[in-house]
N, C-alpha and C. Protein backbone atom coordinates (compact mmCIF):
# COMPACT_ATOMS: atom_id res chain seq x y z
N UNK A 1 229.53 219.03 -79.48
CA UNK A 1 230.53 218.16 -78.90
C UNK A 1 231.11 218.83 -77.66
N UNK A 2 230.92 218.07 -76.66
CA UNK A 2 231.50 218.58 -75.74
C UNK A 2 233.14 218.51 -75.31
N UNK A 3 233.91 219.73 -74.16
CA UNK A 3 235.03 219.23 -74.40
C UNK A 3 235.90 218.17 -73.29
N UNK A 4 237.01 217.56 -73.46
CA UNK A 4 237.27 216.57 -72.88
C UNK A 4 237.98 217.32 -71.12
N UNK A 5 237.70 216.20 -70.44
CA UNK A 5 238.10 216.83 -68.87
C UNK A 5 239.80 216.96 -69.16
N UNK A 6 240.58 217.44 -68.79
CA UNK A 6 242.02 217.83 -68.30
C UNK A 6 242.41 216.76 -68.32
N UNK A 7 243.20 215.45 -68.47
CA UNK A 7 244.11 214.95 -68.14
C UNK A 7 243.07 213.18 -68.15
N UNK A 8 242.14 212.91 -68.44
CA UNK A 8 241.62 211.96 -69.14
C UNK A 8 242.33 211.29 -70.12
N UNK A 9 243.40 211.88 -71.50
CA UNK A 9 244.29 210.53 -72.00
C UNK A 9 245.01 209.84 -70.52
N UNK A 10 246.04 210.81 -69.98
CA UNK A 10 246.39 210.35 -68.93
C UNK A 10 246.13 208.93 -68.07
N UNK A 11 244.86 209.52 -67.41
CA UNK A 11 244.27 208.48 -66.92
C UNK A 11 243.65 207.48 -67.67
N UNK A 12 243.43 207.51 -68.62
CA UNK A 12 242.89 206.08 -69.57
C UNK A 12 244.27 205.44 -70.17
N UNK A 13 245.25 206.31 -70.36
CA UNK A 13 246.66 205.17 -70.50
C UNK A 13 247.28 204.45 -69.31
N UNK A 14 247.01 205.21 -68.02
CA UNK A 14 247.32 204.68 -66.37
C UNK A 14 246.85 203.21 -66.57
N UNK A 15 245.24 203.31 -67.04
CA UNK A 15 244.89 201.80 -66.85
C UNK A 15 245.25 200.70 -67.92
N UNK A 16 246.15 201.10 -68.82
CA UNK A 16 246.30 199.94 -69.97
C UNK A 16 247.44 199.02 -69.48
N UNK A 17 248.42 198.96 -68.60
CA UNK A 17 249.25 197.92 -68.06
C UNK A 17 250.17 198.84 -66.83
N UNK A 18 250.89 197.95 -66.36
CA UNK A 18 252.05 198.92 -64.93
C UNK A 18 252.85 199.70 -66.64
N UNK A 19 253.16 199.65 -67.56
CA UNK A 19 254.20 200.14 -67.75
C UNK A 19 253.78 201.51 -68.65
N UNK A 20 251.70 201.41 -68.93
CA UNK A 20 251.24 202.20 -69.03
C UNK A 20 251.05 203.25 -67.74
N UNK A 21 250.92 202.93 -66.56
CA UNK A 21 251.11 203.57 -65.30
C UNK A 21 251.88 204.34 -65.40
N UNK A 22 253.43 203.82 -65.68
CA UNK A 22 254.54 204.65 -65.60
C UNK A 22 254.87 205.80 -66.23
N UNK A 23 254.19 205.31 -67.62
CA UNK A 23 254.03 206.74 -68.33
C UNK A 23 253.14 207.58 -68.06
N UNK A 24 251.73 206.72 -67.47
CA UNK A 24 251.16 208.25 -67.36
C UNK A 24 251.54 208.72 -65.82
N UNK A 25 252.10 208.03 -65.23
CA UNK A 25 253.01 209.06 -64.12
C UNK A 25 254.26 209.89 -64.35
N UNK A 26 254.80 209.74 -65.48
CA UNK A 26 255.75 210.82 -65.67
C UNK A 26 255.46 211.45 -66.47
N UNK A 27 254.20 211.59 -67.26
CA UNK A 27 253.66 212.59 -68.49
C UNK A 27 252.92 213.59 -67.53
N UNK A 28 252.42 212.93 -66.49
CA UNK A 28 251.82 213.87 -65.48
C UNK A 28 252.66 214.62 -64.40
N UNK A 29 253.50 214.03 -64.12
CA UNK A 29 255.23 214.96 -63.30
C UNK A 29 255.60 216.10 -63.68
N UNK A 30 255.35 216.73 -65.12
CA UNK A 30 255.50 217.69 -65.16
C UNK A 30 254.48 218.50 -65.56
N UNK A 31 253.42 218.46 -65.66
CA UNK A 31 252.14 219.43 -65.74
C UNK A 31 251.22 218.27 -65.34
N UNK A 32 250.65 218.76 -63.81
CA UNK A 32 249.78 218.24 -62.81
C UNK A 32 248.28 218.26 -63.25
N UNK A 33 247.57 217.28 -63.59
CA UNK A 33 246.03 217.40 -63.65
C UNK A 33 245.50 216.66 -62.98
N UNK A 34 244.72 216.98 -61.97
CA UNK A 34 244.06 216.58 -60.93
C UNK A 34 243.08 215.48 -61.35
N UNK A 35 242.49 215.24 -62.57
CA UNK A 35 241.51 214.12 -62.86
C UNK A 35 242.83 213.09 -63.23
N UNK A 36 244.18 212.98 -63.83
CA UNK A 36 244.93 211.98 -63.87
C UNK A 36 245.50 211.67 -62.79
N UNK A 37 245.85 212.85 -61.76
CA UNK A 37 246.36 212.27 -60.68
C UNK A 37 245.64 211.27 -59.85
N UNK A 38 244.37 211.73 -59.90
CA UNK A 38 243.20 210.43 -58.91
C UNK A 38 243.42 209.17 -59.42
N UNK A 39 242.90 209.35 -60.95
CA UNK A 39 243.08 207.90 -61.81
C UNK A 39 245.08 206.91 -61.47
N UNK A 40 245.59 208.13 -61.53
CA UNK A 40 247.25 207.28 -61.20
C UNK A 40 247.40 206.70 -59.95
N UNK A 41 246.39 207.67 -59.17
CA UNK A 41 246.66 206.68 -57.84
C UNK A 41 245.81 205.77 -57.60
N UNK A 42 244.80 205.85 -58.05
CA UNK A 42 243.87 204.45 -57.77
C UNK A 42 244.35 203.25 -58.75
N UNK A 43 245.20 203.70 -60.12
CA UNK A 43 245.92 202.53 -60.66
C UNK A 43 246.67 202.10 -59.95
N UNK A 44 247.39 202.54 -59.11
CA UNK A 44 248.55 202.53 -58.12
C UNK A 44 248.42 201.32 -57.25
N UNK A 45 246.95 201.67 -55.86
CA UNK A 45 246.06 200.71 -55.72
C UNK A 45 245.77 199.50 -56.03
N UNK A 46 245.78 199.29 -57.09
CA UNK A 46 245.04 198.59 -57.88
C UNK A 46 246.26 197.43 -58.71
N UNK A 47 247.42 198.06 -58.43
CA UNK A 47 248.71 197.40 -58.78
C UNK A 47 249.16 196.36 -57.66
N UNK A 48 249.41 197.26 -57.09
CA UNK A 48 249.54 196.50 -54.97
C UNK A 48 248.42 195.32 -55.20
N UNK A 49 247.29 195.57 -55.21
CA UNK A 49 246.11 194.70 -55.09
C UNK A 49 246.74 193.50 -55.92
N UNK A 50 247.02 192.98 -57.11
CA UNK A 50 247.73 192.22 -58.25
C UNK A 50 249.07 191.85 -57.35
N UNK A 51 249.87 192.90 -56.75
CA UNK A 51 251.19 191.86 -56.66
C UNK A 51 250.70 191.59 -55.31
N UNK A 52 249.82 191.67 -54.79
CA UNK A 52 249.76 190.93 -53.47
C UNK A 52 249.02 189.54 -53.39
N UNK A 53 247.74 189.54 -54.88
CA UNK A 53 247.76 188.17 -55.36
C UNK A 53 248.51 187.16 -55.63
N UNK A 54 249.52 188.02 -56.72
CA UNK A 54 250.02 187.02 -56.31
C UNK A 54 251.06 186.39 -55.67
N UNK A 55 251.74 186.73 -54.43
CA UNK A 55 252.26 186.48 -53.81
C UNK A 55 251.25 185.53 -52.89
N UNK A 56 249.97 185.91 -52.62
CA UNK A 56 249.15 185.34 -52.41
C UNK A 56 249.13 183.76 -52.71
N UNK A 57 248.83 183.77 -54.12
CA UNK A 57 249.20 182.37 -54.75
C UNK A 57 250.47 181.79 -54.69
N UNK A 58 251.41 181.85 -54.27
CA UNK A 58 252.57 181.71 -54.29
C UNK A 58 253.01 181.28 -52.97
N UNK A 59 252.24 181.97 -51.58
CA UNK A 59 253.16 181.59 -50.73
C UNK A 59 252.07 180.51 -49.78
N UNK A 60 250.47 181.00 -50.18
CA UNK A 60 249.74 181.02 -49.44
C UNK A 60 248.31 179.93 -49.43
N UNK A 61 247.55 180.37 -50.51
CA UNK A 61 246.62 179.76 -50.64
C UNK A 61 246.72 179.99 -52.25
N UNK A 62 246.27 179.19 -53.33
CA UNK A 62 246.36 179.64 -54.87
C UNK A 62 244.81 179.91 -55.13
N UNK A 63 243.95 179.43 -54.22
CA UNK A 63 242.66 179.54 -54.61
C UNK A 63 242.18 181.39 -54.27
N UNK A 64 242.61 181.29 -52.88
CA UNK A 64 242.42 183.00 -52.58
C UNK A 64 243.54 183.83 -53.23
N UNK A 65 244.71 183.49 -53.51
CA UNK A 65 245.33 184.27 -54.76
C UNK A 65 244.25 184.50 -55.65
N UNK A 66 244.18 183.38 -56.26
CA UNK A 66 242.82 183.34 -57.96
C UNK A 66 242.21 184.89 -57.82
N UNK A 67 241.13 184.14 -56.46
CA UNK A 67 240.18 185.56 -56.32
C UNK A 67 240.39 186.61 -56.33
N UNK A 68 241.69 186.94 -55.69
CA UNK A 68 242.13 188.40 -55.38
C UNK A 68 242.53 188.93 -57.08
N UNK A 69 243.28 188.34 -57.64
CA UNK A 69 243.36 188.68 -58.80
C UNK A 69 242.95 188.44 -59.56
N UNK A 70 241.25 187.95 -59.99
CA UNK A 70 240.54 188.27 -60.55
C UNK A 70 239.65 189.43 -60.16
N UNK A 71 239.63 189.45 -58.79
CA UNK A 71 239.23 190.85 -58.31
C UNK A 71 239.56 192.28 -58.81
N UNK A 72 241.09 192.18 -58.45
CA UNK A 72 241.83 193.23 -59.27
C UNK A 72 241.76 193.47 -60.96
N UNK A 73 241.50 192.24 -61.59
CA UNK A 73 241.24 192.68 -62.58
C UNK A 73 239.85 193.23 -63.03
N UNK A 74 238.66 192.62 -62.17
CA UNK A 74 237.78 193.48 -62.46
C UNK A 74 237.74 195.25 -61.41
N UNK A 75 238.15 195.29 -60.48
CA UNK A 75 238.53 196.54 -60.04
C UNK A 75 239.20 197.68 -61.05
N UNK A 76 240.27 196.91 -62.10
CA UNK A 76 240.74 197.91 -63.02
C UNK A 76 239.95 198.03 -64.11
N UNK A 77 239.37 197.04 -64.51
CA UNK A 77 238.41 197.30 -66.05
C UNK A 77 236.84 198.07 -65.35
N UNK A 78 236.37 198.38 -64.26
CA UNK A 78 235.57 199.01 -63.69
C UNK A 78 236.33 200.39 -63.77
N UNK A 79 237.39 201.02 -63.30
CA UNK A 79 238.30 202.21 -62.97
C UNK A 79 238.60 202.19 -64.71
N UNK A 80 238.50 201.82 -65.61
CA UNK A 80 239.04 202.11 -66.71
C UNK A 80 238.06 202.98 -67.44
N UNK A 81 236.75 201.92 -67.36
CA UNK A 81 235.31 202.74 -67.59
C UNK A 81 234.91 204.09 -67.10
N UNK A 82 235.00 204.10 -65.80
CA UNK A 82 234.92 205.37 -65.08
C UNK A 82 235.88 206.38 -65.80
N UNK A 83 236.85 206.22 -65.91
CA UNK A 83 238.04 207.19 -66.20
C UNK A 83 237.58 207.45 -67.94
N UNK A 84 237.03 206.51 -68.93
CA UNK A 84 236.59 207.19 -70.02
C UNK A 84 235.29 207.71 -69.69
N UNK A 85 234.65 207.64 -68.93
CA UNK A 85 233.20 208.46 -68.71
C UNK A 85 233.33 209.52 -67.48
N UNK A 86 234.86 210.28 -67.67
CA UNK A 86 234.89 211.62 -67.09
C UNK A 86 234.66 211.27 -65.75
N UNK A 87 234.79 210.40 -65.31
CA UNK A 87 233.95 210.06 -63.23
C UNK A 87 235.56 210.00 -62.60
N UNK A 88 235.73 210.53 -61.56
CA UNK A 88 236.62 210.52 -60.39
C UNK A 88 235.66 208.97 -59.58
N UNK A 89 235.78 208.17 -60.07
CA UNK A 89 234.82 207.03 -59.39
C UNK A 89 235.63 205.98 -59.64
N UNK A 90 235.97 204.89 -58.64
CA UNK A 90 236.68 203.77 -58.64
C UNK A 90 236.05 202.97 -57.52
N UNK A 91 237.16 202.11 -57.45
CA UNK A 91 236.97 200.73 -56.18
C UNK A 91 235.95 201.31 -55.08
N UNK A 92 234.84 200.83 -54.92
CA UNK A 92 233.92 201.14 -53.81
C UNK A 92 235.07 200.76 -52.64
N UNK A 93 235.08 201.89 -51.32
CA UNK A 93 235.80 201.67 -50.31
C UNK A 93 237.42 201.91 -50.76
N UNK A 94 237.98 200.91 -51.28
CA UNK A 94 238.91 201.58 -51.30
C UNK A 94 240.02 202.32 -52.36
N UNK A 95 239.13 203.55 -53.35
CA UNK A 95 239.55 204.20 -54.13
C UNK A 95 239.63 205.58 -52.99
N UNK A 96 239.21 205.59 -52.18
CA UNK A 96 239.22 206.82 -50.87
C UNK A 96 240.40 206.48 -50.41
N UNK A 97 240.72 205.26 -49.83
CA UNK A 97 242.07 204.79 -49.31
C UNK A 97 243.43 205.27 -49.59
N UNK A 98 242.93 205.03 -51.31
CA UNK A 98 244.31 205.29 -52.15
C UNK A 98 244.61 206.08 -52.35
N UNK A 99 243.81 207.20 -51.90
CA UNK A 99 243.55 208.66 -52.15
C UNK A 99 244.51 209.24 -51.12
N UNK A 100 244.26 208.61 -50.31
CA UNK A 100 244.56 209.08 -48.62
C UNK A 100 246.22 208.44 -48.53
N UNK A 101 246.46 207.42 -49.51
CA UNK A 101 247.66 206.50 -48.64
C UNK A 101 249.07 206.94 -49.73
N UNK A 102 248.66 206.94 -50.96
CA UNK A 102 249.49 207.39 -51.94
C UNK A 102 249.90 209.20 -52.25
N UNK A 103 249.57 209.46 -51.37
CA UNK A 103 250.05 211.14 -51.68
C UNK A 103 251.49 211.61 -52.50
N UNK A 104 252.28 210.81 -52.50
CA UNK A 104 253.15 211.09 -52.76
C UNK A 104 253.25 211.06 -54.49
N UNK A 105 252.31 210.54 -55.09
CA UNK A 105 252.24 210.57 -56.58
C UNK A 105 251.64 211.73 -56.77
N UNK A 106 251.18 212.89 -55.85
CA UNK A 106 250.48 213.80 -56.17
C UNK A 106 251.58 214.72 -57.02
């Protein structure tokens, strides 16, 4: 049996809802692991992506809302997988972004 990466519960509770996020951003605030921090910020990402749907639907178009947040939801159940199979791997394009734009959850 092999053993588990650093901070993998972490990141597999990041992706179970925002209020799973929250916890695993403050379980991670005080002892830093670099495989949850990636996963917190690409949940992060991936949150924005959802409330911008739907505001989307709301102010704008409801059909390109739809998409976007069905997007996002498959963007997170893709990042959920990754994060139980040990991968620093998310959103093609822009899991680099989030990397780059969210520093401050580091």
């Amino acid at each position: 049996m092999t053993a588990s990466i650093p901070g993998k519960n972490k990141a597999i509770i990041a992706y179970l809802s925002f209020v799973g996020f929250l916890i695993a951003a403050s379980m991670n605030a005080n002892q830093k692991e670099e495989f949850a921090t990636w996963h917190i910020k690409n949940m992060f990402g991936i949150i924005i992506l959802w409330i911008v749907s739907l505001v989307t639907q709301l102010n704008i178009d409801l059909l390109t809302g739809d998409i976007l947040q069905i997007t996002s939801i498959l963007f997170l159940i893709y990042s959920l997988i990754m994060a139980i199979r040990d991968k620093k791997q998310g959103v093609p394009l822009l899991s680099d972004k989030f990397q780059e734009w969210f520093t401050f959850l580091d």
